[in-house]
C-alpha atoms as a PDB file:
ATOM      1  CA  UNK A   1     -25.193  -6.748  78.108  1.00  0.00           C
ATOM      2  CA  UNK A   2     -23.676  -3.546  78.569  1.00  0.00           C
ATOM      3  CA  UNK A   3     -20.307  -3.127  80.188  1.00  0.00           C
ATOM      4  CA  UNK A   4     -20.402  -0.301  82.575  1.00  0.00           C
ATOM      5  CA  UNK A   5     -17.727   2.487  82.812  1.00  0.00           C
ATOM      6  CA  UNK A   6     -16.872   2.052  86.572  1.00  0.00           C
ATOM      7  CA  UNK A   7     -14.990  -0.812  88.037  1.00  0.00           C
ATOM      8  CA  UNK A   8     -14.937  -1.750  91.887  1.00  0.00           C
ATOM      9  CA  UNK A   9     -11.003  -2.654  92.587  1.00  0.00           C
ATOM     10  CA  UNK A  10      -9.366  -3.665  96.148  1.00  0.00           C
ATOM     11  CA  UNK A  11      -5.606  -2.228  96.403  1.00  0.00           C
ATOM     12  CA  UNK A  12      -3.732  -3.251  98.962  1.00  0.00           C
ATOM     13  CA  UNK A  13      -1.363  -0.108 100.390  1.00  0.00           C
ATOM     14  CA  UNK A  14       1.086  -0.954 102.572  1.00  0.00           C
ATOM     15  CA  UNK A  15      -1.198  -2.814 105.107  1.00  0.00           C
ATOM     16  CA  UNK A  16      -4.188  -1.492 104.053  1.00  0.00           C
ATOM     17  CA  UNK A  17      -6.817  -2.585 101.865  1.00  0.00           C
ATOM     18  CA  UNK A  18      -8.597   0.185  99.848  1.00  0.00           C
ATOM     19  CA  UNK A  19     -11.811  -0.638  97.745  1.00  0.00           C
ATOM     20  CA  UNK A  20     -12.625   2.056  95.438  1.00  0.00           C
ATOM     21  CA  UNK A  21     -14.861   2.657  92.470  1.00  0.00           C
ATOM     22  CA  UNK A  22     -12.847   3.586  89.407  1.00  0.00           C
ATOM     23  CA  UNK A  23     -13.251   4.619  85.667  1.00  0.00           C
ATOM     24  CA  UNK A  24     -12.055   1.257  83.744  1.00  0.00           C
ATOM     25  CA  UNK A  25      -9.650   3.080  81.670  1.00  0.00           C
ATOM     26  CA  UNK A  26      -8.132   4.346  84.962  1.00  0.00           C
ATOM     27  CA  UNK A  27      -7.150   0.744  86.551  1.00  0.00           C
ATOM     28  CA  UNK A  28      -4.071  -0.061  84.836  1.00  0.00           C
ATOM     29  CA  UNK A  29      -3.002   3.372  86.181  1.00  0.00           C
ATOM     30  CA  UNK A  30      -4.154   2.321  89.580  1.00  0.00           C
ATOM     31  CA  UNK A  31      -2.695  -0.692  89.859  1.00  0.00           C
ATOM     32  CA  UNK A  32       0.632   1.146  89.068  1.00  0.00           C
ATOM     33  CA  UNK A  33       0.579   3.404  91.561  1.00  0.00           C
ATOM     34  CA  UNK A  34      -0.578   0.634  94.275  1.00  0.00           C
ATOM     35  CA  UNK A  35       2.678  -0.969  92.861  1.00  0.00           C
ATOM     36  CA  UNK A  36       4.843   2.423  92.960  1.00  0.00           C
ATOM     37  CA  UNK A  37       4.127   2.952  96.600  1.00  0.00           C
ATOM     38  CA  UNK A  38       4.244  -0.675  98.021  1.00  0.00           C
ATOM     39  CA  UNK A  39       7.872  -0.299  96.313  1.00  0.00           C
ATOM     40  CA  UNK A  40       8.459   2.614  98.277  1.00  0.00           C
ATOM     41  CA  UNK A  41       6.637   1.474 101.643  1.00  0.00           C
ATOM     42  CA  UNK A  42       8.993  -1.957 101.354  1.00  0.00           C
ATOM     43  CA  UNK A  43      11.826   0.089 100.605  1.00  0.00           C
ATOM     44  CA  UNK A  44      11.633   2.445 103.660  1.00  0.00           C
ATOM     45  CA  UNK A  45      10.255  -0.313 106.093  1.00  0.00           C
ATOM     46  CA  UNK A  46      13.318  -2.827 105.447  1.00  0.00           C
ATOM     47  CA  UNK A  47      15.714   0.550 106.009  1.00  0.00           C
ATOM     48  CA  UNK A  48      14.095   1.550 109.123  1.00  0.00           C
ATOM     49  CA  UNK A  49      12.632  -1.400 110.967  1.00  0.00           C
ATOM     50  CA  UNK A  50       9.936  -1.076 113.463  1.00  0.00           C
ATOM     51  CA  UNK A  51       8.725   2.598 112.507  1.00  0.00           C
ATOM     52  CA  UNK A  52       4.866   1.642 111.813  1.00  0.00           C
ATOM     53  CA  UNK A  53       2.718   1.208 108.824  1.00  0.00           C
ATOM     54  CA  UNK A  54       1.975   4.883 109.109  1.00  0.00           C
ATOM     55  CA  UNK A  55       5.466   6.252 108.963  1.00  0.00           C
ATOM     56  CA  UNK A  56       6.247   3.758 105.650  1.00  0.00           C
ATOM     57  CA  UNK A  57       3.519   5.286 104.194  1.00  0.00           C
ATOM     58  CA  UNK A  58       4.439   9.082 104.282  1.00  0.00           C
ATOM     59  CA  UNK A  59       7.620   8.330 104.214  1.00  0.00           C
ATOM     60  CA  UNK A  60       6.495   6.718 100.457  1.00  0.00           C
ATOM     61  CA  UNK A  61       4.253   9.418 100.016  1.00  0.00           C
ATOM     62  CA  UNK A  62       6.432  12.214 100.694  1.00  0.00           C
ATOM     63  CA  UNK A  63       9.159  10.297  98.264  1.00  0.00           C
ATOM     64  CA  UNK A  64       6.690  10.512  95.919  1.00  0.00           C
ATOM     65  CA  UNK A  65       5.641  13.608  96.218  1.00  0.00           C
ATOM     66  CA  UNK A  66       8.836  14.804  96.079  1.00  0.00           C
ATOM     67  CA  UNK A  67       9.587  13.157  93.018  1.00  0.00           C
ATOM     68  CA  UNK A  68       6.481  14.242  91.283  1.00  0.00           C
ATOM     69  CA  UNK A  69       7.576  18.182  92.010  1.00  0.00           C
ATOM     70  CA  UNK A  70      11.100  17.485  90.538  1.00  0.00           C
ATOM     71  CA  UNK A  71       9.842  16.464  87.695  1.00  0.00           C
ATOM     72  CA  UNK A  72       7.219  19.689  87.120  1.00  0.00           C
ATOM     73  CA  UNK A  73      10.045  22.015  88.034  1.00  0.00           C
ATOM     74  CA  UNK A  74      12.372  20.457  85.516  1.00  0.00           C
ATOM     75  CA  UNK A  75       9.267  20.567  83.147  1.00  0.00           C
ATOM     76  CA  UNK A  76       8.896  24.005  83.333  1.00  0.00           C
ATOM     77  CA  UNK A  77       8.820  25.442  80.237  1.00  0.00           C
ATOM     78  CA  UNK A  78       7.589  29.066  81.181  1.00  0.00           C
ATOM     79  CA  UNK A  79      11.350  30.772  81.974  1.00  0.00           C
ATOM     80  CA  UNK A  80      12.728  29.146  78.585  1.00  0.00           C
ATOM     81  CA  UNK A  81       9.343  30.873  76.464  1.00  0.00           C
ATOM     82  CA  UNK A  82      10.412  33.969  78.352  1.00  0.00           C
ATOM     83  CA  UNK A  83      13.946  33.778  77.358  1.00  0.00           C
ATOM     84  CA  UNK A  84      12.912  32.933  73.887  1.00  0.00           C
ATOM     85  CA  UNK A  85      10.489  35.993  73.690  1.00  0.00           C
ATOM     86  CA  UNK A  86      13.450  38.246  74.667  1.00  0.00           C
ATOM     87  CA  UNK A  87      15.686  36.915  72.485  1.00  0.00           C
ATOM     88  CA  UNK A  88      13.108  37.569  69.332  1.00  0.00           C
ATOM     89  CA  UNK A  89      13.149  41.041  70.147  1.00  0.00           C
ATOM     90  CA  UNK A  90      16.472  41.766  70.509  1.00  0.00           C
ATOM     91  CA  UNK A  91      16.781  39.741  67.139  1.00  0.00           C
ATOM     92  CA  UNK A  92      14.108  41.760  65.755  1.00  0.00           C
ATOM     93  CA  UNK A  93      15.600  45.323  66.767  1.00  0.00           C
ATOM     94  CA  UNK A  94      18.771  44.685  65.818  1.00  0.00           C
ATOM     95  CA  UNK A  95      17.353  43.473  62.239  1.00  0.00           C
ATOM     96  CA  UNK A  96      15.007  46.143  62.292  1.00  0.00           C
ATOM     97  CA  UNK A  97      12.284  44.093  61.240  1.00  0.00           C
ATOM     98  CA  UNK A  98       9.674  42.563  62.664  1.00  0.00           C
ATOM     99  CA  UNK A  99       9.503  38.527  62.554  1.00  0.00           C
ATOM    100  CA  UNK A 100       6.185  36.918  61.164  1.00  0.00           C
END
C-alpha cells in the first residue's frame, strides 16, 4: 500500500479547531507553530483577562509577526555585501590592481 504525500491534521488555535490537509514532511513544522502561538495566545490571555479569543490571537499573531521581521532585518545581508564591494575597490585602487 502506498503512503500518500498529504496528511489530514486537526490543530487546535487558541479556541479554534483547524483541520487542514498538509504535505507529511510539513507536520512536525505544523505542530510547532500550533504550539508557538497557543504559547503566545496563553501568554497574552493570562496578562489581559477577559479580552476575547480574537484579541489573544492577533495579539499572538502580531508578536509573531513581529518577531519574524526582526529576525529578516537582522538577517540582512545586502548593506554588509555593499560595504564589502566598496571596500574591494578602494583596496583595489589603492593597490592598483585588480583582485581575482
Amino acid at each position: 500500500m502506498e503512503v500518500s504525500e498529504d496528511l489530514n491534521i486537526t490543530l487546535r488555535v487558541g479556541q479554534s479547531l483547524l483541520s487542514i490537509t498538509i504535505r507529511r514532511e510539513d507536520e512536525e513544522a505544523y505542530r510547532a507553530a500550533e504550539k508557538l502561538i497557543n504559547q503566545r495566545y496563553n501568554s497574552y490571555a493570562t496578562q489581559y483577562p477577559a479580552q476575547g479569543n480574537d484579541i489573544y490571537l492577533c495579539m499572538a499573531a502580531l508578536s509573531i509577526a513581529l518577531s519574524l521581521k526582526k529576525n529578516e532585518f537582522r538577517n540582512d545581508t545586502q548593506p554588509f555585501v555593499e560595504s564589502m564591494k566598496r571596500m574591494l575597490e578602494t583596496l583595489e585602487d589603492a593597490m592598483g590592481t585588480e583582485a581575482q
